[in-house]
C-alpha atoms as a PDB file:
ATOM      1  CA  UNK A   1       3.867   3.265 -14.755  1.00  0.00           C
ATOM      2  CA  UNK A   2       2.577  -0.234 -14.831  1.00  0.00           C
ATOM      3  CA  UNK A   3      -1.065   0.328 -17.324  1.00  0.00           C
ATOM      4  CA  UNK A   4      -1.839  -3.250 -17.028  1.00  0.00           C
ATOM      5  CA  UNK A   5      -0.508  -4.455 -13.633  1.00  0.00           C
ATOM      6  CA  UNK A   6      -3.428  -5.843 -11.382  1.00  0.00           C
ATOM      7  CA  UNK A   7      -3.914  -4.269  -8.264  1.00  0.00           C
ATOM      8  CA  UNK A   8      -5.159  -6.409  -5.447  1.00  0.00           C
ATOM      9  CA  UNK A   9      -5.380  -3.587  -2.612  1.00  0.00           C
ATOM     10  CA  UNK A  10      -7.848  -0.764  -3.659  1.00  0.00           C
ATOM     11  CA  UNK A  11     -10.703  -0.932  -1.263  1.00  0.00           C
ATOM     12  CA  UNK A  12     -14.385  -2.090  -2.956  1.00  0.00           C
ATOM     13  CA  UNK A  13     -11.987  -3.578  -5.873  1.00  0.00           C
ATOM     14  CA  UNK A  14     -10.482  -7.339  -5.334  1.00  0.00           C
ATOM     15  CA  UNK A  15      -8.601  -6.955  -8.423  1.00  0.00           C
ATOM     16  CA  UNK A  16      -8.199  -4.182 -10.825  1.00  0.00           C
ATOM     17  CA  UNK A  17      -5.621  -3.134 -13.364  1.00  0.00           C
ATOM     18  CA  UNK A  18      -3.750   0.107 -13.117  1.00  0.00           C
ATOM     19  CA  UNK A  19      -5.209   1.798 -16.260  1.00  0.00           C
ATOM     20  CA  UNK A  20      -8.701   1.203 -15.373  1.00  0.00           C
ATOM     21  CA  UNK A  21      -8.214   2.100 -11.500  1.00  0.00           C
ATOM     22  CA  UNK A  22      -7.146   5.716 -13.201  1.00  0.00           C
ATOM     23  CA  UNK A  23      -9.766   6.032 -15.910  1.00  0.00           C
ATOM     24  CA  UNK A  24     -11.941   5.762 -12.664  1.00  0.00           C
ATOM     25  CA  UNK A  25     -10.186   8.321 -10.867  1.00  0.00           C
ATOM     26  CA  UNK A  26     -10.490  10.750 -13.845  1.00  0.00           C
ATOM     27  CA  UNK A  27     -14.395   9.943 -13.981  1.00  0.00           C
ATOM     28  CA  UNK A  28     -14.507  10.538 -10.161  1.00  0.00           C
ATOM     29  CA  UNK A  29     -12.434  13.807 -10.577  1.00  0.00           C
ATOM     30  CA  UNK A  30     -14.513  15.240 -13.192  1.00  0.00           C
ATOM     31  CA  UNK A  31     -17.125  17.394 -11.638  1.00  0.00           C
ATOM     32  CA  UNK A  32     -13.946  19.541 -10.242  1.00  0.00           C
ATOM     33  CA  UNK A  33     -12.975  20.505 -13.539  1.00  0.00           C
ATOM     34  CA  UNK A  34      -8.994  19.858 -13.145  1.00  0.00           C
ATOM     35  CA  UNK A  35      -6.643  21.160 -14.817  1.00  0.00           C
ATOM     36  CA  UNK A  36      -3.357  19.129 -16.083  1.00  0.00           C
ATOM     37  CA  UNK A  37      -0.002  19.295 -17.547  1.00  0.00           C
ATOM     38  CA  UNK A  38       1.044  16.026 -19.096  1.00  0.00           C
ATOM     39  CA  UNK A  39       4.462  14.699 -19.837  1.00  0.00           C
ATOM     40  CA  UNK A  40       6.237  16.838 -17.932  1.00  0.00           C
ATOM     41  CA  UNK A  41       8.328  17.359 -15.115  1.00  0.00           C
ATOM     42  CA  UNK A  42       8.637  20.115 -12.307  1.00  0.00           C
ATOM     43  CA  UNK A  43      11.666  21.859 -12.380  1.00  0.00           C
ATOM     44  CA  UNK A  44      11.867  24.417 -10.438  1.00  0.00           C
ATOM     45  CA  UNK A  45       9.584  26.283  -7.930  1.00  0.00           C
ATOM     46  CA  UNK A  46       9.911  30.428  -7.442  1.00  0.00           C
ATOM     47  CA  UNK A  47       8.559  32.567  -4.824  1.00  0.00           C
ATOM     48  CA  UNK A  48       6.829  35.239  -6.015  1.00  0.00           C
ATOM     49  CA  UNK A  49       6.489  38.944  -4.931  1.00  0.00           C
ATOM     50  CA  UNK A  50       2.870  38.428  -3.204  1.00  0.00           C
ATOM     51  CA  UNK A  51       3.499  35.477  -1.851  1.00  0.00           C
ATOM     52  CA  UNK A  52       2.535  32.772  -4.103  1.00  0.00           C
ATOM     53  CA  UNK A  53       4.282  30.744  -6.652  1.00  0.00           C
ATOM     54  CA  UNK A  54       5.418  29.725 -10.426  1.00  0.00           C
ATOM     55  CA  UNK A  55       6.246  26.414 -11.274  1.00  0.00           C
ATOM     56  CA  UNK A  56       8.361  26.069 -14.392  1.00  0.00           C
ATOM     57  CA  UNK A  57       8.567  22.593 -16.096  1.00  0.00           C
ATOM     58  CA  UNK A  58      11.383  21.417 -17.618  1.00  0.00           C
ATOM     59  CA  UNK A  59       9.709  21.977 -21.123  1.00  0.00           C
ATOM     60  CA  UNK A  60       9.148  26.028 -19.699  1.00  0.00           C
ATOM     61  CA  UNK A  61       5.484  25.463 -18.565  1.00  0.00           C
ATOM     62  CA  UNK A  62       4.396  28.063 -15.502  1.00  0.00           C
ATOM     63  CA  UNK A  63       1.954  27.735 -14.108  1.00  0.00           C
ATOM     64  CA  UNK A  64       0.747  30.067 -10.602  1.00  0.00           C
ATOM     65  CA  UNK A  65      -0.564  28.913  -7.792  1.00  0.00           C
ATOM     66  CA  UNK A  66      -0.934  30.007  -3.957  1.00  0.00           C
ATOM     67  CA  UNK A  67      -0.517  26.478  -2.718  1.00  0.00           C
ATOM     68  CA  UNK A  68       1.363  23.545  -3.720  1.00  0.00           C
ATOM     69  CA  UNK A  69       0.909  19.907  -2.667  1.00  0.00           C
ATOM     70  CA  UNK A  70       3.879  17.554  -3.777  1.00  0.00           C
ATOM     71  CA  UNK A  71       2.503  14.013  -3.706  1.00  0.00           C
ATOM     72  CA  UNK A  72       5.904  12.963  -5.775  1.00  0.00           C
ATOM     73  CA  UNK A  73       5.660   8.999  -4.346  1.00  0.00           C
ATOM     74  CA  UNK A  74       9.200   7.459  -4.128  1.00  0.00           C
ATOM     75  CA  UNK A  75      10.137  10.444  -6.571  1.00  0.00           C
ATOM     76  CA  UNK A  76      10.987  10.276 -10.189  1.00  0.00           C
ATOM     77  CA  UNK A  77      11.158   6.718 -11.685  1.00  0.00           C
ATOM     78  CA  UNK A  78      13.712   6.120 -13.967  1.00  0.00           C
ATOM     79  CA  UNK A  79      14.899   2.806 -15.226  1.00  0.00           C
ATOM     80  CA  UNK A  80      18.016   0.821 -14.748  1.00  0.00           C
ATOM     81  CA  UNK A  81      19.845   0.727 -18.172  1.00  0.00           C
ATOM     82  CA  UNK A  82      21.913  -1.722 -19.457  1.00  0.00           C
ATOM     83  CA  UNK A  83      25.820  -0.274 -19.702  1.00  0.00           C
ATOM     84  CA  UNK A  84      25.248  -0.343 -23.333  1.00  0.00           C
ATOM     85  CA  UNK A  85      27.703   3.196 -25.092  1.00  0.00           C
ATOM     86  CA  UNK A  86      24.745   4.131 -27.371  1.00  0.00           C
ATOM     87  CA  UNK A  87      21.274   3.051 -25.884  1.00  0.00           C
ATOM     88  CA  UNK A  88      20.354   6.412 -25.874  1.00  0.00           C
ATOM     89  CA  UNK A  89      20.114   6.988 -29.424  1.00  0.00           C
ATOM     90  CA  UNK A  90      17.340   4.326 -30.101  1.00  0.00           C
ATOM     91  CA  UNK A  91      14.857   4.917 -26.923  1.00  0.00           C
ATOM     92  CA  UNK A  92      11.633   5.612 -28.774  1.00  0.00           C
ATOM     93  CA  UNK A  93      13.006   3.355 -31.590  1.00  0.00           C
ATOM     94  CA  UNK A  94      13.485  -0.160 -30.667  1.00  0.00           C
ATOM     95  CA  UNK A  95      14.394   0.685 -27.217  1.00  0.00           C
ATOM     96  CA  UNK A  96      11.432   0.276 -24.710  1.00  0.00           C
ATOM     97  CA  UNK A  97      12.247  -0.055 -20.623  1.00  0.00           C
ATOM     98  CA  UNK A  98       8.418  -1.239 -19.704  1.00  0.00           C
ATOM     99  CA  UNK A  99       5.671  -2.456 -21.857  1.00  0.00           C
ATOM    100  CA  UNK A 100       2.738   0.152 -22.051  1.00  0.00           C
ATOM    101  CA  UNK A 101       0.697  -1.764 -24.788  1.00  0.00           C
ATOM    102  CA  UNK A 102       1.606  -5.084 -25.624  1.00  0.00           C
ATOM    103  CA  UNK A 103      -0.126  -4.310 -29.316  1.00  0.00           C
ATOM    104  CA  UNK A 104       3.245  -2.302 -30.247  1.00  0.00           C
ATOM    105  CA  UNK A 105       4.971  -5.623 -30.491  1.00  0.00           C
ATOM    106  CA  UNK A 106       2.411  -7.912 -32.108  1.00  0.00           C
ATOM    107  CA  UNK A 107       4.127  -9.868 -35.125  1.00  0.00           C
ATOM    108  CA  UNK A 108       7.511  -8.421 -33.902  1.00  0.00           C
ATOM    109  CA  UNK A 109      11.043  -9.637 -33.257  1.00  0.00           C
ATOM    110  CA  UNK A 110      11.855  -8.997 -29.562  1.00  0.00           C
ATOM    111  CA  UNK A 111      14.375  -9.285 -26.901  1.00  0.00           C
ATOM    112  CA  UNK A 112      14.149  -8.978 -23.596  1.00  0.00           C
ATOM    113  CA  UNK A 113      16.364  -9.040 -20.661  1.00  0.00           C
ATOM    114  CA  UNK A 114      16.590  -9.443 -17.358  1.00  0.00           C
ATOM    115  CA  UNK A 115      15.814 -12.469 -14.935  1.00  0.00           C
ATOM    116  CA  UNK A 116      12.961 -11.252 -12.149  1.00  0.00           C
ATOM    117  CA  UNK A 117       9.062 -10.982 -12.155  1.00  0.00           C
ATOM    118  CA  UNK A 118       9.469  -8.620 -14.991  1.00  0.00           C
ATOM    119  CA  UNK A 119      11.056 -10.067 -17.450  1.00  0.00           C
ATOM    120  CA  UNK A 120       9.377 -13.699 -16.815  1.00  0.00           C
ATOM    121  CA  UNK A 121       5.822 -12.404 -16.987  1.00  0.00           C
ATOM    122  CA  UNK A 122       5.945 -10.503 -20.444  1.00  0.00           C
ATOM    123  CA  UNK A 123       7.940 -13.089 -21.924  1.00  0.00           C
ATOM    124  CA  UNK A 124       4.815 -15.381 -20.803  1.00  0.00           C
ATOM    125  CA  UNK A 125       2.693 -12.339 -21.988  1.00  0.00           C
ATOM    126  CA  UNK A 126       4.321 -11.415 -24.905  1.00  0.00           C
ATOM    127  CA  UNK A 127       4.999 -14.937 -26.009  1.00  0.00           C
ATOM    128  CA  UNK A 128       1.030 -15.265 -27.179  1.00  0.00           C
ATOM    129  CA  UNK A 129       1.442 -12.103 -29.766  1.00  0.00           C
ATOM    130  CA  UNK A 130       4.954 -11.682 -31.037  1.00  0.00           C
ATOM    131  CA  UNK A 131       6.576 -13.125 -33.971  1.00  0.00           C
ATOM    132  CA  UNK A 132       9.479 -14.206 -31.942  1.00  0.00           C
ATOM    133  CA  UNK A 133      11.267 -13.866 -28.688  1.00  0.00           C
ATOM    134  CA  UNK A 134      14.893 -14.326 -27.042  1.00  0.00           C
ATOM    135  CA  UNK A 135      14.430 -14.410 -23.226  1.00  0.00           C
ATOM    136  CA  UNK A 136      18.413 -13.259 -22.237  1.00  0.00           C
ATOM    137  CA  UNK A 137      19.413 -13.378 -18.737  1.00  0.00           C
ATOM    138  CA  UNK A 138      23.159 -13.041 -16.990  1.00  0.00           C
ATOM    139  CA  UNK A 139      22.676 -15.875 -14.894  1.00  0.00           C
ATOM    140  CA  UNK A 140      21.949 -19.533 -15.074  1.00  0.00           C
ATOM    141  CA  UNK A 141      19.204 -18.963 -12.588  1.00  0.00           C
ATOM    142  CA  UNK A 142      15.337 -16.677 -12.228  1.00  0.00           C
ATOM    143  CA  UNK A 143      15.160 -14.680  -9.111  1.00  0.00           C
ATOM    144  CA  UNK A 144      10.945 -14.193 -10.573  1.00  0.00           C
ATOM    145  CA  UNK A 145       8.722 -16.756  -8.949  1.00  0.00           C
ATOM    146  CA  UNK A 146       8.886 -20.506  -9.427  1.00  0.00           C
ATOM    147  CA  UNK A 147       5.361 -20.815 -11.230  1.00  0.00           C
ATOM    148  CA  UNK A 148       6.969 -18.017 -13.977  1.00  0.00           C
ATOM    149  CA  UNK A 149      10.122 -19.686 -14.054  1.00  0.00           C
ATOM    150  CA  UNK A 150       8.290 -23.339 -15.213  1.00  0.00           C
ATOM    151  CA  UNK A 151       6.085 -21.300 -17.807  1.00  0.00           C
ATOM    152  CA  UNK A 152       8.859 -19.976 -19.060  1.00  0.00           C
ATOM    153  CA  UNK A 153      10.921 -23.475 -19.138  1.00  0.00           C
ATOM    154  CA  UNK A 154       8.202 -24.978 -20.723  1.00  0.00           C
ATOM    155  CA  UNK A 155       7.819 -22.058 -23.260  1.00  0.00           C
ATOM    156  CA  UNK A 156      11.401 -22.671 -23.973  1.00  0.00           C
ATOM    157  CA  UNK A 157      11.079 -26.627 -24.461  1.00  0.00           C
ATOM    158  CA  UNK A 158       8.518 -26.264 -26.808  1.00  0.00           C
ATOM    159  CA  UNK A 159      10.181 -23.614 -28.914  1.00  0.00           C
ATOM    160  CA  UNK A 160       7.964 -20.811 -28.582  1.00  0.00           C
ATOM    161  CA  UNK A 161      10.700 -18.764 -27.231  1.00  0.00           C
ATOM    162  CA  UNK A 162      14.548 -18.678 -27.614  1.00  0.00           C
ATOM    163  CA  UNK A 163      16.399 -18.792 -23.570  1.00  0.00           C
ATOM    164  CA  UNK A 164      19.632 -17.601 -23.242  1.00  0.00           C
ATOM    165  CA  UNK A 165      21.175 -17.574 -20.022  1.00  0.00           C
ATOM    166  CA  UNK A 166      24.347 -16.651 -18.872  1.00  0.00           C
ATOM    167  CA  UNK A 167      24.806 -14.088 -21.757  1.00  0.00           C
ATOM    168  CA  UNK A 168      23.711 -10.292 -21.806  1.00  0.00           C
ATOM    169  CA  UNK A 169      23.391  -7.839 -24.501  1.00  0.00           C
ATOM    170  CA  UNK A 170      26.342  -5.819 -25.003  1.00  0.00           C
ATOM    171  CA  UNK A 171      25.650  -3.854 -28.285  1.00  0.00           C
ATOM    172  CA  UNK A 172      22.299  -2.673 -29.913  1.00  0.00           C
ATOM    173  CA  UNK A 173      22.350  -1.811 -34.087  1.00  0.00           C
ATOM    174  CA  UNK A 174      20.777   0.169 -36.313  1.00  0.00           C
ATOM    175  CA  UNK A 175      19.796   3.103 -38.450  1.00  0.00           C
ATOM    176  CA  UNK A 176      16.532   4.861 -37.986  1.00  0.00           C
ATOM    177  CA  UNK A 177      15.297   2.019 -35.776  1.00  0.00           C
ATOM    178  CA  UNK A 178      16.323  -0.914 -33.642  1.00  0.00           C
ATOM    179  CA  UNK A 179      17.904  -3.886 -36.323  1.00  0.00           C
ATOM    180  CA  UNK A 180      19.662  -6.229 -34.292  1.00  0.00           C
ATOM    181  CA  UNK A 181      21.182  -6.859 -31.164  1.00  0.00           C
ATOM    182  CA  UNK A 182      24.582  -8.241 -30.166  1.00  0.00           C
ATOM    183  CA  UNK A 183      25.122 -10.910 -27.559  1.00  0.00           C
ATOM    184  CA  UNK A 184      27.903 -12.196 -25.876  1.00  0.00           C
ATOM    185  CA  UNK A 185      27.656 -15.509 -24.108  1.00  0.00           C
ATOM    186  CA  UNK A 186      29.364 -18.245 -22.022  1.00  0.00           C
ATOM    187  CA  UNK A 187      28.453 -21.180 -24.525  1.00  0.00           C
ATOM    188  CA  UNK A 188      28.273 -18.983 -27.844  1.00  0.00           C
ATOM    189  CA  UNK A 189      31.013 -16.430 -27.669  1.00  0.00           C
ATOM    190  CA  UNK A 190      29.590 -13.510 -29.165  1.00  0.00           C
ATOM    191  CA  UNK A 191      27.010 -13.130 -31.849  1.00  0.00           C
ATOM    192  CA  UNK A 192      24.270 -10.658 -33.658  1.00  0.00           C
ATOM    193  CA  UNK A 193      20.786 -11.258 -33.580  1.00  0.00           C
ATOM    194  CA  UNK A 194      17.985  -9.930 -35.427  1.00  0.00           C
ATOM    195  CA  UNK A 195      15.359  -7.727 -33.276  1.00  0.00           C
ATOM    196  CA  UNK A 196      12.617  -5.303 -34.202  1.00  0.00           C
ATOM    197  CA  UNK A 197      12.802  -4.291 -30.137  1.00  0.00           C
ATOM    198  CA  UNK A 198      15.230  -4.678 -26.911  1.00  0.00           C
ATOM    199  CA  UNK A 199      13.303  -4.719 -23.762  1.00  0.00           C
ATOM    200  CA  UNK A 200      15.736  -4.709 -21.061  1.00  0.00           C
ATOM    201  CA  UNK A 201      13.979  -5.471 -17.312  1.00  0.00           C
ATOM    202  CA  UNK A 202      15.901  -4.655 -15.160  1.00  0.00           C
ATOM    203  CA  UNK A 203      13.765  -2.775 -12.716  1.00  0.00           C
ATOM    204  CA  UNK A 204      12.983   1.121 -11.681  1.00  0.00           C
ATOM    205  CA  UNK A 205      15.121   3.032  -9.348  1.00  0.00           C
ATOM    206  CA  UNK A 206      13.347   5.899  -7.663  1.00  0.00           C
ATOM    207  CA  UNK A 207      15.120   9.289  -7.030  1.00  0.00           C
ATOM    208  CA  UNK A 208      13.851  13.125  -6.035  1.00  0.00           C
ATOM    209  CA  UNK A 209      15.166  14.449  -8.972  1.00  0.00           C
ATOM    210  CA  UNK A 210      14.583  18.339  -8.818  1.00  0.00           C
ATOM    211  CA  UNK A 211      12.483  17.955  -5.972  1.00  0.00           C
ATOM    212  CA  UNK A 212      15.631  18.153  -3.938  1.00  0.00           C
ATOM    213  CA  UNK A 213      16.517  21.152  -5.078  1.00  0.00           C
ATOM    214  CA  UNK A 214      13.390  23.456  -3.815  1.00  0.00           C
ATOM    215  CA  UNK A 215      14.818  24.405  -0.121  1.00  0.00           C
ATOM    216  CA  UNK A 216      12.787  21.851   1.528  1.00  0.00           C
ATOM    217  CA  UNK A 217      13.969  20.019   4.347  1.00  0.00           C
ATOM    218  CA  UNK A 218      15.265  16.593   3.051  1.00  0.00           C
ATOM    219  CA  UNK A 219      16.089  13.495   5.403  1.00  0.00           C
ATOM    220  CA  UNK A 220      16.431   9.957   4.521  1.00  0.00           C
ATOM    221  CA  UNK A 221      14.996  10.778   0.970  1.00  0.00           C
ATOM    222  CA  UNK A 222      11.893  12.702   2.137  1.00  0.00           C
ATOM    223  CA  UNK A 223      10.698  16.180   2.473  1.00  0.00           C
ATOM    224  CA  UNK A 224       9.882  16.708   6.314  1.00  0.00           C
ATOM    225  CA  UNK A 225       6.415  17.604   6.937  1.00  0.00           C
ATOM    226  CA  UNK A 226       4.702  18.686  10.407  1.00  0.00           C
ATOM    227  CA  UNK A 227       2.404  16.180  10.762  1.00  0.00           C
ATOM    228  CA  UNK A 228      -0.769  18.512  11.935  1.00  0.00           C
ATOM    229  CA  UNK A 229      -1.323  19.470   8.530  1.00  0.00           C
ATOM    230  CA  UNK A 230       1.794  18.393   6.284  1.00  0.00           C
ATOM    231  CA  UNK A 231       3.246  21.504   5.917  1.00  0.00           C
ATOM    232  CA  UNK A 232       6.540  21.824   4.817  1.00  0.00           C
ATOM    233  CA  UNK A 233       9.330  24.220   6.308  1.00  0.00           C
ATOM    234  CA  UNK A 234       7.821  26.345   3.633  1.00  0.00           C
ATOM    235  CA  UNK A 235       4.737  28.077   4.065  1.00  0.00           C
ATOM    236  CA  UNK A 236       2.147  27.086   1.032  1.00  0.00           C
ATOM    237  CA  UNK A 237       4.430  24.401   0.143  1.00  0.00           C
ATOM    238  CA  UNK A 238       2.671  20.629   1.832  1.00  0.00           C
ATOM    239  CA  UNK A 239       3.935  17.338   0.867  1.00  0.00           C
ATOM    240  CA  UNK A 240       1.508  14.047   1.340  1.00  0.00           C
ATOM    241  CA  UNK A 241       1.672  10.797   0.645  1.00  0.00           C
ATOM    242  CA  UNK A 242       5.187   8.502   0.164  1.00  0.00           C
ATOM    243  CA  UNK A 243       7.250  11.644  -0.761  1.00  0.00           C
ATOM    244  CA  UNK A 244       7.287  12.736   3.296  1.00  0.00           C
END
């Protein structure tokens, strides 16, 4: 989820970023030969005749198999959106709710919202390569850490970014892409502003999505496992990991 985030408990590694910590893994992996299915999502999961099973993705992939290990984590991720009528229609164009590769927004016009860790650090980030940014957050205060919050301050002070606080975005414009933004605020009233992308921060909720539709035993969240082997009340069917 998080490409660039440093990682600080990995044994052997005192720091490493998330994308290279998986490039690793894939090297590791390699001599097994794996086999994946990428940017999709397990749908649904039917017993077959002799005992094993299909699982069809939401885009219609099956694929057989005579065991199945769901290591799902906290479940699907899916961000919190801003109550915004037609956000929808420009994620992918203008819309982005994480930053995967800060190079998409070099020499760009950005907004971001939000007022934790988040948002602070890739306005600090982001600051370095973009052509411009508005920092917008609901309340007067950061709930990110203190050293963020100063950078930020200072970034503001010396006009490298534009801070508005006590204001949110409550309206996004345009046609084939993301054109501008409007804002309504406590000191300004409401006004448009100019932006090439809208990055609202405002954190990832985690849910079992389809998951809790496969028959498995569900409490608090998590698929219930026997803990001798991390079966599920399904035979072929183990879960591992945060999921149980």
């Amino acid at each position: 989820i998080y490409p660039k985030k440093p990682i600080y408990d990995i044994p052997g590694f005192p720091n490493i970023l998330a994308g290279e910590l998986v490039e690793n893994l894939m090297k590791q992996i390699e001599p097994f030969k794996p086999g994946f299915t990428l940017g999709e999502r397990a749908e649904k999961i039917q017993k077959n005749e002799d005992g094993s099973f299909t699982v069809v993705s939401n885009k219609d992939t099956r694929i057989n198999a005579k065991v199945i290990a769901i290591a799902g984590g906290l479940g699907c991720f899916e961000p919190r959106k801003p109550p915004i009528p037609n956000i929808d229609q420009f994620e992918e164009s203008g819309v982005e709710y994480m930053v995967k590769d800060p190079e998409k927004f070099r020499d760009k016009s950005l907004v971001i919202a939000g007022g934790g860790d988040s948002a602070l650090d890739w306005t600090i980030e982001l600051s370095e390569i973009a052509k411009d940014i508005t920092l917008i957050h609901r309340r007067s205060s950061f709930r990110g850490a203190l050293d963020s919050v100063d950078k930020v301050l200072a970034l503001a002070k010396n006009k490298k970014i534009n801070l508005i606080t006590e204001a949110q975005v409550i309206g996004i414009q345009g046609q084939n892409h993301l054109q501008s933004v409007t804002i309504k605020s406590k000191e300004n009233g409401t006004f448009e502003l100019q932006a090439d992308h809208f990055i609202p921060l405002f954190g990832l909720t985690p849910k079992l999505g389809p998951i809790a539709d496969w028959g498995l035993h569900i409490e608090k969240n998590a698929i219930e496992v026997d803990t001798l082997d991390y079966s599920t009340n399904i035979e072929g069917i183990y879960a591992i990991g945060d999921i149980n």
